[in-house]
N, C-alpha and C. Protein backbone atom coordinates (compact mmCIF):
# COMPACT_ATOMS: atom_id res chain seq x y z
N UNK A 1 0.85 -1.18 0.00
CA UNK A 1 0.00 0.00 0.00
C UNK A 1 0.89 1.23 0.00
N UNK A 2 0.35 2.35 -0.82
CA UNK A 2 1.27 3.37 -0.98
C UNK A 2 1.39 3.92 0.64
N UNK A 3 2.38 4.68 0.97
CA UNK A 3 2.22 4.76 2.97
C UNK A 3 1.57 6.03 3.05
N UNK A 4 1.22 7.20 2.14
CA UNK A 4 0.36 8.26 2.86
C UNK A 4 0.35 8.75 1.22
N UNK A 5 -1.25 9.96 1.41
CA UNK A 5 -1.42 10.40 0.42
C UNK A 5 -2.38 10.64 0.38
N UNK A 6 -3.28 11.59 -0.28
CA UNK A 6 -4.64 11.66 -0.70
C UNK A 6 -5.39 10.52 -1.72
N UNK A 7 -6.21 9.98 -1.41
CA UNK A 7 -6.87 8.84 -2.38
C UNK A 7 -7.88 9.94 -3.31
N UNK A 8 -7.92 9.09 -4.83
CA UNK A 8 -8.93 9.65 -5.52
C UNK A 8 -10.55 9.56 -4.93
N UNK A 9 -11.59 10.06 -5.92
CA UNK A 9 -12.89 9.89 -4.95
C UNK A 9 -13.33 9.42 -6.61
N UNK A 10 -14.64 9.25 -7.04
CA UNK A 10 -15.39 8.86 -7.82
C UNK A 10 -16.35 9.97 -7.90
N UNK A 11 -17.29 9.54 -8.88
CA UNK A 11 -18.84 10.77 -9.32
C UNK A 11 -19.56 9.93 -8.95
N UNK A 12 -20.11 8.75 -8.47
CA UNK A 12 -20.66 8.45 -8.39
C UNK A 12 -21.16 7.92 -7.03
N UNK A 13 -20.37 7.57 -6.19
CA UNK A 13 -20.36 6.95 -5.16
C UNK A 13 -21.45 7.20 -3.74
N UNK A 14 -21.91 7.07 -2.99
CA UNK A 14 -22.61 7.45 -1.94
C UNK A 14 -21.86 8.42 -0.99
N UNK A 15 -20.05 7.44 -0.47
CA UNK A 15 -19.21 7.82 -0.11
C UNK A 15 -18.58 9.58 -0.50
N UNK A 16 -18.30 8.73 -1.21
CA UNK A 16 -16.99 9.99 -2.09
C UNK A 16 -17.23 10.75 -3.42
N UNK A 17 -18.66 9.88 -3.87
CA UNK A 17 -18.65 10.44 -5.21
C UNK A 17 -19.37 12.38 -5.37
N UNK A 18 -18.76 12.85 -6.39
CA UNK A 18 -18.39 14.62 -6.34
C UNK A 18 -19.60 15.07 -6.58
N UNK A 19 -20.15 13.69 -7.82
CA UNK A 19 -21.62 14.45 -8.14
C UNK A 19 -22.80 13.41 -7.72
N UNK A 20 -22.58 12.70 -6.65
CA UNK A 20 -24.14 12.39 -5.97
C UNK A 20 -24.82 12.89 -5.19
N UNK A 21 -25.88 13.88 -5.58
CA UNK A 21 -26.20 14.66 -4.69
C UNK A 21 -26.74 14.40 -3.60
N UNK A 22 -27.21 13.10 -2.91
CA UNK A 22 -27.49 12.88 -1.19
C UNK A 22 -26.04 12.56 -0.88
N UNK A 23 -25.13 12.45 -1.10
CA UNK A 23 -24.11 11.69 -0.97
C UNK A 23 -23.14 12.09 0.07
N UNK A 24 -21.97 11.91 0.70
CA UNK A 24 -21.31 12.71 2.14
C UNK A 24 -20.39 13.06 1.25
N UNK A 25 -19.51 13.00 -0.18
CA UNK A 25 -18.45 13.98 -0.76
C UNK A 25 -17.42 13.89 0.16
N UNK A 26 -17.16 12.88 0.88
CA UNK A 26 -15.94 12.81 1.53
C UNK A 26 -14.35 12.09 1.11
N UNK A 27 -13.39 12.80 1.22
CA UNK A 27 -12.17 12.62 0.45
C UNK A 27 -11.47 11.38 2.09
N UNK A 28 -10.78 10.46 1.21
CA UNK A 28 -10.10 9.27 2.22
C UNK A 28 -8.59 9.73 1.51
N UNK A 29 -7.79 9.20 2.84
CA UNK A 29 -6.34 9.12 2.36
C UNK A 29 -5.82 8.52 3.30
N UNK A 30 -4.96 7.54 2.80
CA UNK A 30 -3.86 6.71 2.80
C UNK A 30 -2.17 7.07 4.16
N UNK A 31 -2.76 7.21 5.42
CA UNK A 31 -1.89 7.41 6.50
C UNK A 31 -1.22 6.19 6.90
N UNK A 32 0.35 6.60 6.94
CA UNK A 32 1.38 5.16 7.30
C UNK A 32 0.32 4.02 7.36
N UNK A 33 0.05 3.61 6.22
CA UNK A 33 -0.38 2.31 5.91
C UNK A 33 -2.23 1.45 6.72
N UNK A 34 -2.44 2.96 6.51
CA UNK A 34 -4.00 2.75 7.16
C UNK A 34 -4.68 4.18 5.93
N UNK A 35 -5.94 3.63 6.29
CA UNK A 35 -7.19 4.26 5.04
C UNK A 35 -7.67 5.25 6.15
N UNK A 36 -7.52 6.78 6.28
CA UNK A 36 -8.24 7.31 6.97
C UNK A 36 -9.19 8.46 6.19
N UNK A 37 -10.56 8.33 7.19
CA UNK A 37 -11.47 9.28 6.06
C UNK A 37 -12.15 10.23 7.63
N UNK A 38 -12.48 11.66 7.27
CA UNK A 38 -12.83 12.23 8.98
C UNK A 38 -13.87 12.64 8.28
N UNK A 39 -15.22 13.05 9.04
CA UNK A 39 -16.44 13.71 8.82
C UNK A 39 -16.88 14.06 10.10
N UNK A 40 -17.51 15.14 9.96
CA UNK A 40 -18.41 15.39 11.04
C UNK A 40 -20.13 15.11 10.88
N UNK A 41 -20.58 14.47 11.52
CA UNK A 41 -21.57 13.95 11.66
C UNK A 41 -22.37 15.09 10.96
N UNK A 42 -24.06 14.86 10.03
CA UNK A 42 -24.62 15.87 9.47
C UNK A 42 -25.87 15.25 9.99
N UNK A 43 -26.87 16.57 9.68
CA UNK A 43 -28.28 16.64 10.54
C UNK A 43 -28.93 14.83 9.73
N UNK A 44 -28.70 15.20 7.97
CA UNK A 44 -29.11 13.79 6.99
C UNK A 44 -28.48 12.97 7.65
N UNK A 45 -27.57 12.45 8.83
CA UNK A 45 -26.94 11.48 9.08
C UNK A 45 -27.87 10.61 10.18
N UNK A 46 -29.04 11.26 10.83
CA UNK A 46 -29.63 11.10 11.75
C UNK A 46 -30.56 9.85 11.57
N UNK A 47 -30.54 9.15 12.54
CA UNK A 47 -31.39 7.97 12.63
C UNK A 47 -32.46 8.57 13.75
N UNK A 48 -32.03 8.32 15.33
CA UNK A 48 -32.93 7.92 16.03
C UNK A 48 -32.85 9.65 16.68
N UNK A 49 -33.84 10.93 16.41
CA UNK A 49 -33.58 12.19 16.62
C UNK A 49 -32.21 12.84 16.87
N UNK A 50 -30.91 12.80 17.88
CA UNK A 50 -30.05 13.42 17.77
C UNK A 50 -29.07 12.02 17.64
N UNK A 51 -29.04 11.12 17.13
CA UNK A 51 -27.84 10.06 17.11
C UNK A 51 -27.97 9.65 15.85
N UNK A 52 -26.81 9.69 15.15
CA UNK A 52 -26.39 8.95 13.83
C UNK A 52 -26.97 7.38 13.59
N UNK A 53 -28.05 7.72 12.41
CA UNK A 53 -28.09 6.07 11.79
C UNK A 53 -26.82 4.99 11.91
N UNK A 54 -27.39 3.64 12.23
CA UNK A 54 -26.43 2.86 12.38
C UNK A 54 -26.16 2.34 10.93
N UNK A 55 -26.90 2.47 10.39
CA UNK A 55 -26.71 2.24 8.73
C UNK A 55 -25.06 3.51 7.75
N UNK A 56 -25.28 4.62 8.74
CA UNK A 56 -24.61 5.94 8.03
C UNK A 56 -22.81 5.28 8.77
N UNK A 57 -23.18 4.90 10.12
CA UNK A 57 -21.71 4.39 10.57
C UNK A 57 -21.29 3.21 9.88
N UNK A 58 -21.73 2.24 10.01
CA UNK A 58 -21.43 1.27 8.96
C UNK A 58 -20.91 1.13 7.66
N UNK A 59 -21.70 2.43 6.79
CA UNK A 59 -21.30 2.70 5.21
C UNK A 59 -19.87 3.39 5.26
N UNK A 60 -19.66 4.11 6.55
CA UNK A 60 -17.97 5.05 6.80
C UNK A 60 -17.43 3.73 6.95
N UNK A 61 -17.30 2.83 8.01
CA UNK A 61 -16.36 2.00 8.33
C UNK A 61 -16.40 0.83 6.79
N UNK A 62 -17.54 0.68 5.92
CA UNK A 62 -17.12 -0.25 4.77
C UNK A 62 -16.20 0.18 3.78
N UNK A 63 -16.66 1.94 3.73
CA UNK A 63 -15.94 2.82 2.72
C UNK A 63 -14.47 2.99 3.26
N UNK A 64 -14.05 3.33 4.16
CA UNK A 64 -12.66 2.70 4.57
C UNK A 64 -11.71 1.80 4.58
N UNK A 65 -12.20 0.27 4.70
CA UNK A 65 -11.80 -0.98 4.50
C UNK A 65 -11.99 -1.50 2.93
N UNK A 66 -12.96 -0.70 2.35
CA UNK A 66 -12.91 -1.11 0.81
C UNK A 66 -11.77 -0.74 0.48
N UNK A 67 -11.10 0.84 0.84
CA UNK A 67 -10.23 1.34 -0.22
C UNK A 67 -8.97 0.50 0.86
N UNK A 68 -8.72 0.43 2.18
CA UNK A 68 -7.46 -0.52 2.50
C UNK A 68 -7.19 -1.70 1.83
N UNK A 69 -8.50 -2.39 1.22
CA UNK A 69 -8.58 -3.73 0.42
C UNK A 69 -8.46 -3.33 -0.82
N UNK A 70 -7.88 -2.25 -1.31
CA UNK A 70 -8.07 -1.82 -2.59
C UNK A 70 -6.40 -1.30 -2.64
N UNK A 71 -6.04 -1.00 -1.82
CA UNK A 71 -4.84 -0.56 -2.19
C UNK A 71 -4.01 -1.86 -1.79
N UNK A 72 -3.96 -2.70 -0.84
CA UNK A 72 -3.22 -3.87 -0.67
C UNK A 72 -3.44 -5.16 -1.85
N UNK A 73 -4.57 -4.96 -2.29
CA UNK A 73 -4.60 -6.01 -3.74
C UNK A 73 -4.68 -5.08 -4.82
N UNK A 74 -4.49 -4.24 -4.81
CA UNK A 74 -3.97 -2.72 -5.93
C UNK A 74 -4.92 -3.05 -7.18
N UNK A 75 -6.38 -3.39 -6.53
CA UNK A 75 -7.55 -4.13 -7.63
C UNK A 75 -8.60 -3.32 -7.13
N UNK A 76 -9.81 -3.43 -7.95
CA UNK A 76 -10.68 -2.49 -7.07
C UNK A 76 -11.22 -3.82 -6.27
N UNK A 77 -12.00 -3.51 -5.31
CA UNK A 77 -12.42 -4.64 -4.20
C UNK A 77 -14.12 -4.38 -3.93
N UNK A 78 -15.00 -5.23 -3.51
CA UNK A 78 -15.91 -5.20 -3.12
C UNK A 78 -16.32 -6.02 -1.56
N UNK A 79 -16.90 -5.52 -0.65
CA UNK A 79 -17.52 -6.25 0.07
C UNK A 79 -18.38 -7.43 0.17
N UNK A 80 -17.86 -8.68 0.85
CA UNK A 80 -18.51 -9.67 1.24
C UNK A 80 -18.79 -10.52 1.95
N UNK A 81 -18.35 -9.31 3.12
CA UNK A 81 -19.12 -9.37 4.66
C UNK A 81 -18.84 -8.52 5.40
N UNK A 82 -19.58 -8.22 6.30
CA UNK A 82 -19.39 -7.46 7.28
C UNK A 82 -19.80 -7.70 8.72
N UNK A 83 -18.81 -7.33 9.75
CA UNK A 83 -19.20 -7.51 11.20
C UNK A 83 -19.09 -6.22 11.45
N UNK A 84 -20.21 -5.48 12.83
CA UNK A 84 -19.79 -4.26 13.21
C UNK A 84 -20.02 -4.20 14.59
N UNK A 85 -19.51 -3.63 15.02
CA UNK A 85 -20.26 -3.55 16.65
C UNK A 85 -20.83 -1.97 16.91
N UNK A 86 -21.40 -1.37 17.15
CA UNK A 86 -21.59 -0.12 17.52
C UNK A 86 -21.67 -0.38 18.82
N UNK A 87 -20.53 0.59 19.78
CA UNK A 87 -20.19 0.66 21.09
C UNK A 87 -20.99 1.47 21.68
N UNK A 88 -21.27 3.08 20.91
CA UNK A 88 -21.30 4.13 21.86
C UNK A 88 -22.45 5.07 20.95
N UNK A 89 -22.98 5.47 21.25
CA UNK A 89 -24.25 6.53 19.94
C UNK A 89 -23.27 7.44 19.64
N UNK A 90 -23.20 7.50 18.33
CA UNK A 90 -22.94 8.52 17.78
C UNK A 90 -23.88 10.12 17.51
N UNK A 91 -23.54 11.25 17.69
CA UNK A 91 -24.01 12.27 18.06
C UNK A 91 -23.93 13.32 16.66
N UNK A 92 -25.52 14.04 16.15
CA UNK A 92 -25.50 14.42 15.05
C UNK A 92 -24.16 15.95 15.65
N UNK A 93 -23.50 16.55 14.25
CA UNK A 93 -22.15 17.48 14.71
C UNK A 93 -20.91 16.74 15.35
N UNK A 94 -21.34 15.77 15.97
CA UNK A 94 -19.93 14.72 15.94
C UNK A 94 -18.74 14.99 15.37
N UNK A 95 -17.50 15.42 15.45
CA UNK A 95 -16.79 15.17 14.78
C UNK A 95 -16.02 13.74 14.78
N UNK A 96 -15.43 12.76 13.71
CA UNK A 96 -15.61 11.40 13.83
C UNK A 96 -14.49 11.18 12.77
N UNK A 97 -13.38 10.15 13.50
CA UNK A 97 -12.56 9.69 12.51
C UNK A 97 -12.37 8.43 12.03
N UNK A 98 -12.37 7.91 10.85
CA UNK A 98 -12.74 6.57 10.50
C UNK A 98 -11.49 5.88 10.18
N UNK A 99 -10.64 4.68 10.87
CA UNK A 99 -9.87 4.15 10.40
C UNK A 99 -9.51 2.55 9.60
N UNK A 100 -8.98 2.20 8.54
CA UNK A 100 -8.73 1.15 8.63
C UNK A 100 -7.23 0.24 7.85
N UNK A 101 -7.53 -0.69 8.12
CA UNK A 101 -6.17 -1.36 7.41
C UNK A 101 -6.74 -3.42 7.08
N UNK A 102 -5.74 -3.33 6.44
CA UNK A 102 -5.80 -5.11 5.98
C UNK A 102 -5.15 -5.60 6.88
N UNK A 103 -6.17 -6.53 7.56
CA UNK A 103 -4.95 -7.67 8.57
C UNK A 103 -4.64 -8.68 8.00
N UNK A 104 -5.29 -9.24 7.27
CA UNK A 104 -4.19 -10.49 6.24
C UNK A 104 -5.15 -10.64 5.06
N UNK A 105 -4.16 -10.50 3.90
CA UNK A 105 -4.39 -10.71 2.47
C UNK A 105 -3.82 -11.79 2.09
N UNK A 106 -4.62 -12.41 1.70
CA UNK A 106 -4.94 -13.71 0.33
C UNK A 106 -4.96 -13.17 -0.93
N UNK A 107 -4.75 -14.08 -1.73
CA UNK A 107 -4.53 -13.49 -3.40
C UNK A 107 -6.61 -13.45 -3.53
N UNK A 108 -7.40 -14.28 -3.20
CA UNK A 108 -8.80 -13.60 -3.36
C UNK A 108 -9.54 -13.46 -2.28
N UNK A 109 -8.90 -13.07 -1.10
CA UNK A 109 -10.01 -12.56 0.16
C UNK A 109 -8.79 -11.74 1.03
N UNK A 110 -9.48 -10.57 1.22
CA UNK A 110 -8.86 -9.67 2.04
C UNK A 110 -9.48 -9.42 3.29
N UNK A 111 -9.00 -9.67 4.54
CA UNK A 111 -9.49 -9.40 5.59
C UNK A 111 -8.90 -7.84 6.35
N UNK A 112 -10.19 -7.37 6.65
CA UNK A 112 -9.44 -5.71 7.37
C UNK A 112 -10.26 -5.78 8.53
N UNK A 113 -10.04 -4.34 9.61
CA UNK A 113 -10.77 -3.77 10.43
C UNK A 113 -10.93 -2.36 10.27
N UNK A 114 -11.86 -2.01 11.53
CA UNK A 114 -11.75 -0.45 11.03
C UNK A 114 -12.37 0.14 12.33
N UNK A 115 -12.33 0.94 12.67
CA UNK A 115 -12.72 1.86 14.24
C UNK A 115 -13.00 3.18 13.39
N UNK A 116 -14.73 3.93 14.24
CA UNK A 116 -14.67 4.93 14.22
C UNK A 116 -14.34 5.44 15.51
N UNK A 117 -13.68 6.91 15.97
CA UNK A 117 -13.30 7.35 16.76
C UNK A 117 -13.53 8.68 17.10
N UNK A 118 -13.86 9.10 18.19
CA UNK A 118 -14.54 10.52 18.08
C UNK A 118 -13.11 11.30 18.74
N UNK A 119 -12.99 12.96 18.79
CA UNK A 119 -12.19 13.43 18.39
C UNK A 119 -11.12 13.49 20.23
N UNK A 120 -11.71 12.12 21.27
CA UNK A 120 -10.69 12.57 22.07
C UNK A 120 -9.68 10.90 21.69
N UNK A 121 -10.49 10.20 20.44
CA UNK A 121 -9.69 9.12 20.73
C UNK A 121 -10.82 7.75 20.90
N UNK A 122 -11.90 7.87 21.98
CA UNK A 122 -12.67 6.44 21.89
C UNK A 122 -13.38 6.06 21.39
N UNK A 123 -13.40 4.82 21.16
CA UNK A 123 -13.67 4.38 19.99
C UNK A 123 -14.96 4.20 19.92
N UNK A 124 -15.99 4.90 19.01
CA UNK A 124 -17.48 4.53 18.85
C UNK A 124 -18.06 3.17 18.39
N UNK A 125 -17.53 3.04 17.36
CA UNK A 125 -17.51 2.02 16.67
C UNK A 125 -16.52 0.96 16.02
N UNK A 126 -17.00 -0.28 15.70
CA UNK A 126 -15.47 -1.48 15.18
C UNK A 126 -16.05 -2.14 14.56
N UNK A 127 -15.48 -2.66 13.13
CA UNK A 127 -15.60 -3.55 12.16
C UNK A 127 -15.01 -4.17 11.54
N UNK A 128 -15.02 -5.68 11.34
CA UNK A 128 -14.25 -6.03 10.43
C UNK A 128 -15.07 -6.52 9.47
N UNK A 129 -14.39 -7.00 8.56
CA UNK A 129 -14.60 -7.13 7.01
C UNK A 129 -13.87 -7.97 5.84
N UNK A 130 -14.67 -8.79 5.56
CA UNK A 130 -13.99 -9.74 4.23
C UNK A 130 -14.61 -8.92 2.89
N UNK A 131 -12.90 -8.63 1.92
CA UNK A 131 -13.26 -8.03 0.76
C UNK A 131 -12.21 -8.94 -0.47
N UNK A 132 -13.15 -9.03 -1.51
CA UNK A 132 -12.86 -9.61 -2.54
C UNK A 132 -12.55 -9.02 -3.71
N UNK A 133 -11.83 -9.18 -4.49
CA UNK A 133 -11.34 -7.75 -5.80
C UNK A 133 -12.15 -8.56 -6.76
N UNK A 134 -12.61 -7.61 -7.61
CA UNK A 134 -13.69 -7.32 -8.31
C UNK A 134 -13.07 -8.36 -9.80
N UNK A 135 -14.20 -9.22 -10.44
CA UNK A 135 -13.95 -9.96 -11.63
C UNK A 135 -13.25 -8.61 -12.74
N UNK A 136 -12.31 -9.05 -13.66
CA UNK A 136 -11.31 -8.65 -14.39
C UNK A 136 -12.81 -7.63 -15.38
N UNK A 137 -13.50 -8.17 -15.87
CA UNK A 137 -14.53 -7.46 -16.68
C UNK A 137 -15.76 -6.27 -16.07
N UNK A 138 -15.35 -6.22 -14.41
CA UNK A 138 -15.97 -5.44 -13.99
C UNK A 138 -14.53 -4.30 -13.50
N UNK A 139 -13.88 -4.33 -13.62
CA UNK A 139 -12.85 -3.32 -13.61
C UNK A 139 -13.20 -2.28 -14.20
N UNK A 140 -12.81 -2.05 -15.72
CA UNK A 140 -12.86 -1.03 -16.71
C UNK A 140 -14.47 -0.27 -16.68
N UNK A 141 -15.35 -0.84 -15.38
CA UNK A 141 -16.69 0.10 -15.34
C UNK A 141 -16.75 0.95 -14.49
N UNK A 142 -15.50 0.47 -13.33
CA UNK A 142 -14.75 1.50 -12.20
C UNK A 142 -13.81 2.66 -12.88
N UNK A 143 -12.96 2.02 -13.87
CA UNK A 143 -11.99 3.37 -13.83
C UNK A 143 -12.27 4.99 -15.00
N UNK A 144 -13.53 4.40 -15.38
CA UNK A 144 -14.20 6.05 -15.73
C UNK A 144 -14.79 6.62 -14.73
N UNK A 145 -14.78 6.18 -13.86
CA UNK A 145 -16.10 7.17 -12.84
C UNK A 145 -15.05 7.81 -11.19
N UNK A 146 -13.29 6.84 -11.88
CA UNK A 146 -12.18 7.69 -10.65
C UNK A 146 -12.37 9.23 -11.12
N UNK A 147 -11.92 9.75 -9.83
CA UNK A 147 -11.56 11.06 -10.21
C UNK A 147 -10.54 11.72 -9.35
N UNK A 148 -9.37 12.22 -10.22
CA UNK A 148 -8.40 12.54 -8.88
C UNK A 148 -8.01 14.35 -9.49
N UNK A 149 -6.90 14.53 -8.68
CA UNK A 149 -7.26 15.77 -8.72
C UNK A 149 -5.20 15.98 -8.15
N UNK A 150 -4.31 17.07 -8.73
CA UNK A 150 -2.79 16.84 -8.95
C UNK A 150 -2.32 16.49 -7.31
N UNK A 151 -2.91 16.43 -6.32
CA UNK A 151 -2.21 16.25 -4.93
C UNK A 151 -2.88 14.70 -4.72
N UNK A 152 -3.39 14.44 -5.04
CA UNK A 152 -4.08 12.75 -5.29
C UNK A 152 -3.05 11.69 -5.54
N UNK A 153 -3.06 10.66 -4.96
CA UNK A 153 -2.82 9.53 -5.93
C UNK A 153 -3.27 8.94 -6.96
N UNK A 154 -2.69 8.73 -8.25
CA UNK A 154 -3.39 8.60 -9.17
C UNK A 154 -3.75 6.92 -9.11
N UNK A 155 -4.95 7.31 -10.04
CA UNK A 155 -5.63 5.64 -9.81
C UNK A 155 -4.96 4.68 -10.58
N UNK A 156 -3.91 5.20 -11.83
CA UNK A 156 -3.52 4.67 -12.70
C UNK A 156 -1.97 3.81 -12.17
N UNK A 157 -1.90 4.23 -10.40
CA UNK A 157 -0.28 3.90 -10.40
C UNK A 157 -1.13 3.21 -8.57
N UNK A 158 -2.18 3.20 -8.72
CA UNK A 158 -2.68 2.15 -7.67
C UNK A 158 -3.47 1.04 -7.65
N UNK A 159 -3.45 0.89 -9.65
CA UNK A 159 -4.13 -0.60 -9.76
C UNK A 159 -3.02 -1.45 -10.44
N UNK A 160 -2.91 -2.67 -10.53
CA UNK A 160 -2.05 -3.22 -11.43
C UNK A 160 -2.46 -3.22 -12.67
């Protein structure tokens, strides 16, 4: 995995993509060998009146571990499973940092974790995750919709 850097985002994505308009538009990057992405919690993030959907924490901690499983098999990757625990309610204005990394890669299953963490450090949330890189013919439907930008890593020197 490249060891730090800004990751590209997509147009399309829920996550990251620039032009989905419900979407969180959030940029991830690549810290000594972990996927980190930060947001502050938004009012749309709300599940149960002032606490973050457990659905909205979940999609941060998958979108994290996708791209750690994406840069350690330098393929694009998809999810195909997930464990999560939610520890602690998350709070709408939250500020919230999402981390993750690969704990052991196989040539077709990547295993990661991932912690969200609020801004003194404890940990809200934990997940791990089995991710699989994407069949060879579903590739080339991912790499029109990257989008990077000159302080980025380019997508072209993080796939094989």
């Amino acid at each position: 995995m490249k060891d730090s850097g800004h990751l590209p985002w997509t147009r399309s994505c829920f996550v990251c993509g620039q032009d989905n308009p419900h979407g969180l538009r959030l940029k991830a990057r690549a810290e000594n060998g972990r996927v980190v992405i930060e947001h502050t919690a938004r009012d749309a993030d709300r599940g149960w009146r002032h606490i973050v959907h457990g659905g909205i924490t979940m999609t941060l901690l998958d979108e994290a571990m996708t791209w750690a499983a994406i840069l350690r098999a330098r393929r694009a990757c998809v999810a195909a499973e997930m464990t999560t625990r939610l520890r602690r309610p998350i709070e709408v204005g939250q500020r919230l940092r999402v981390e993750a990394e690969v704990v052991e890669a196989r040539p077709k299953l990547l295993l990661t974790s991932a912690k969200v963490t609020d801004a003194s450090g404890q940990v809200l949330a934990a997940a791990t995750g089995k991710y699989v890189p994407m069949p060879e013919g579903q590739i080339s439907l991912c790499d029109k919709d990257f989008v990077s930008a000159p302080h980025t890593l380019k997508p072209e020197e993080l796939f094989l």
